[in-house]
C-alpha atoms as a PDB file:
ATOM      1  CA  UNK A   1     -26.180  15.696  -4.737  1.00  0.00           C
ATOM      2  CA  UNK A   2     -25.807  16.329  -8.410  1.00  0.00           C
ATOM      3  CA  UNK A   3     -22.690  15.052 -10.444  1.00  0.00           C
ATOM      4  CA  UNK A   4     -20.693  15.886 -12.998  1.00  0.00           C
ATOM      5  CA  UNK A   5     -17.135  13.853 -14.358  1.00  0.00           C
ATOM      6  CA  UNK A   6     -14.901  15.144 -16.972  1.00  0.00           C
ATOM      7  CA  UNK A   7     -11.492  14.003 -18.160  1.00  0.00           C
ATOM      8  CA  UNK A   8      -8.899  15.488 -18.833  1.00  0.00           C
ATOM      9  CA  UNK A   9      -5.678  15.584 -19.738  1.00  0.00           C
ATOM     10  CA  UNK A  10      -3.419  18.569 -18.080  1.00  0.00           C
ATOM     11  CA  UNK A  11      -0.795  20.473 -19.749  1.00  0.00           C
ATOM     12  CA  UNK A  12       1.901  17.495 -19.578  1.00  0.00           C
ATOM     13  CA  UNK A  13      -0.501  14.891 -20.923  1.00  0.00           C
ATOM     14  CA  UNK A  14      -1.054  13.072 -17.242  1.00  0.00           C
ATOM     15  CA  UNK A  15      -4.660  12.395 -16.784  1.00  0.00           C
ATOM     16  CA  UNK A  16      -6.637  14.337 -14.748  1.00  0.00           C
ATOM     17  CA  UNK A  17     -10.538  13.845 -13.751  1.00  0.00           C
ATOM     18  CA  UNK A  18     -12.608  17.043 -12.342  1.00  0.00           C
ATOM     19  CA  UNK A  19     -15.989  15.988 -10.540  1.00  0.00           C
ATOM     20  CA  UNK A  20     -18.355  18.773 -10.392  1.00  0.00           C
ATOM     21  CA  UNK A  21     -21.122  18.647  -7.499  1.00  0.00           C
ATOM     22  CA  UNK A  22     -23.749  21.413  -5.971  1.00  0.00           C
ATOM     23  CA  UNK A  23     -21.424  22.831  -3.652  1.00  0.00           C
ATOM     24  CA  UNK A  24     -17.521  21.321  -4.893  1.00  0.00           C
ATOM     25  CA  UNK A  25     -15.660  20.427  -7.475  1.00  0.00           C
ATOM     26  CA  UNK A  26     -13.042  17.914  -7.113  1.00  0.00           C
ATOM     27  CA  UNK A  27     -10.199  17.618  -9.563  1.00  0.00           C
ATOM     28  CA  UNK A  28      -8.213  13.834  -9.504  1.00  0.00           C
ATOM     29  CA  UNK A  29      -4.949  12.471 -10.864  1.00  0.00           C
ATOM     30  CA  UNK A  30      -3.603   9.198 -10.402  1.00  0.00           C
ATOM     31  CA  UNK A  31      -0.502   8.948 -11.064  1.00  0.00           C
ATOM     32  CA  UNK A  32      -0.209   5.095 -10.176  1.00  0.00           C
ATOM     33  CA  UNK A  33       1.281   3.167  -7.407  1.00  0.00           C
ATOM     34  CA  UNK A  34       3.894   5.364  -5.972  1.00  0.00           C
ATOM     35  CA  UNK A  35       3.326   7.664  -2.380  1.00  0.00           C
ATOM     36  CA  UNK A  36       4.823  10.976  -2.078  1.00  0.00           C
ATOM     37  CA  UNK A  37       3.167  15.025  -1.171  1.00  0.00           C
ATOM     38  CA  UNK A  38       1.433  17.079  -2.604  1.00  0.00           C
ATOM     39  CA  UNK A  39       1.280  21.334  -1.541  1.00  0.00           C
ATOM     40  CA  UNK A  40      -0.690  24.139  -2.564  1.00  0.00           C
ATOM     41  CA  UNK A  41       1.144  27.041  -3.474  1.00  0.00           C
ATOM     42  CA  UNK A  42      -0.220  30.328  -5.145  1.00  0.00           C
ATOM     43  CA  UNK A  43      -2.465  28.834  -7.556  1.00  0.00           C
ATOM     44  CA  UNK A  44      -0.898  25.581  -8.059  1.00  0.00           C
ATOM     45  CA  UNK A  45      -0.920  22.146  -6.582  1.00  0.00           C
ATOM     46  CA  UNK A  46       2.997  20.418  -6.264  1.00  0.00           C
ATOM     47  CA  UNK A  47       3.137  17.001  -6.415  1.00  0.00           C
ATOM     48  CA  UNK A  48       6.456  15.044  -5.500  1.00  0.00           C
ATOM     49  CA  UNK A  49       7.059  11.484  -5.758  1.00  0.00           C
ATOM     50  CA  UNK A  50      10.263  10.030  -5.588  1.00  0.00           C
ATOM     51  CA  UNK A  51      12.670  12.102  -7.762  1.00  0.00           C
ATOM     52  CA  UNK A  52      10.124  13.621 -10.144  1.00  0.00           C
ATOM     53  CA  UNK A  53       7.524  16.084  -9.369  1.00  0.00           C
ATOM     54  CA  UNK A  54       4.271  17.474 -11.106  1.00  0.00           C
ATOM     55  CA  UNK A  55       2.518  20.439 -11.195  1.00  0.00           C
ATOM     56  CA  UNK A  56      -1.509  21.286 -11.572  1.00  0.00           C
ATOM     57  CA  UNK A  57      -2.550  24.394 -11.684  1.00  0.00           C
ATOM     58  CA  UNK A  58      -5.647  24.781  -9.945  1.00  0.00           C
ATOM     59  CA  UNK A  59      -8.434  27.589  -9.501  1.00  0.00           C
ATOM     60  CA  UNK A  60      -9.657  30.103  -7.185  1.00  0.00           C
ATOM     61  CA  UNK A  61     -11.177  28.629  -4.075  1.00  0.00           C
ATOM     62  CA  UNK A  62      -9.031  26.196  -3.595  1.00  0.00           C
ATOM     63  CA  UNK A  63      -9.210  24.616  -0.591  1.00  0.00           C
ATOM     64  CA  UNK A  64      -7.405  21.408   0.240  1.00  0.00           C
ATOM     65  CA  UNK A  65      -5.130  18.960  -1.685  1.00  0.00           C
ATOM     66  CA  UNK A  66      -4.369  14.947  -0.873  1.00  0.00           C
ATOM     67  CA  UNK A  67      -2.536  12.259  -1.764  1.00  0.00           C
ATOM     68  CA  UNK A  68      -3.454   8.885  -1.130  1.00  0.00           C
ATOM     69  CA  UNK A  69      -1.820   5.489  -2.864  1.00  0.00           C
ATOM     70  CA  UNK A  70      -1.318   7.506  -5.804  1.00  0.00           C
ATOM     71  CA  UNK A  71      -4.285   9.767  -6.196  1.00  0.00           C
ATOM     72  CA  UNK A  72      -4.201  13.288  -5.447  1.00  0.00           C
ATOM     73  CA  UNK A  73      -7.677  14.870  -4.861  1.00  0.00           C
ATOM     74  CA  UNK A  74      -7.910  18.591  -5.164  1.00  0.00           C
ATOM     75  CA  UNK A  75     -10.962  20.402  -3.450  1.00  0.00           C
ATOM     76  CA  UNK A  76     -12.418  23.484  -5.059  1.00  0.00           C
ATOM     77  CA  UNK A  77     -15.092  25.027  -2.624  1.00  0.00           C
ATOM     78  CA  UNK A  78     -18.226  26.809  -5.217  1.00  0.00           C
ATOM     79  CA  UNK A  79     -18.434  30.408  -4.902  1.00  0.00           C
ATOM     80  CA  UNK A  80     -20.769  30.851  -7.056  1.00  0.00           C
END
């Protein structure tokens, strides 16, 4: 398995991390110690914690999204 780790930051400055492997690409946020859900809808990931919510867009091939203790892990299948 090959890897690849960028950050960055999205479009309202939270920090973001994309993980690029052979056959995936993973894009991760923490946004700290706080639970809540996350949903994809048309093209973007919604994240909503408490009374304040986030939201990612995210690319074509999308196919899951999770939250766990504050991280939410996006999966991008390749379809390359």
């Amino acid at each position: 398995m090959n890897g690849y780790s960028q950050s960055v930051r999205d479009d309202d400055g939270s920090p973001l991390r994309r993980y690029e492997y052979d056959e995936e690409t993973l894009l991760v946020a923490d946004l700290g110690a706080v639970e809540g859900t996350v949903d994809l809808v048309d093209g973007t990931a919604i994240v909503v914690t408490g009374g304040d919510q986030y939201e990612f867009d995210v690319p074509a091939g999308t196919s899951r999204a999770i939250m766990n203790n504050g991280i939410v892990t996006i999966e991008v299948e390749d379809t390359r």
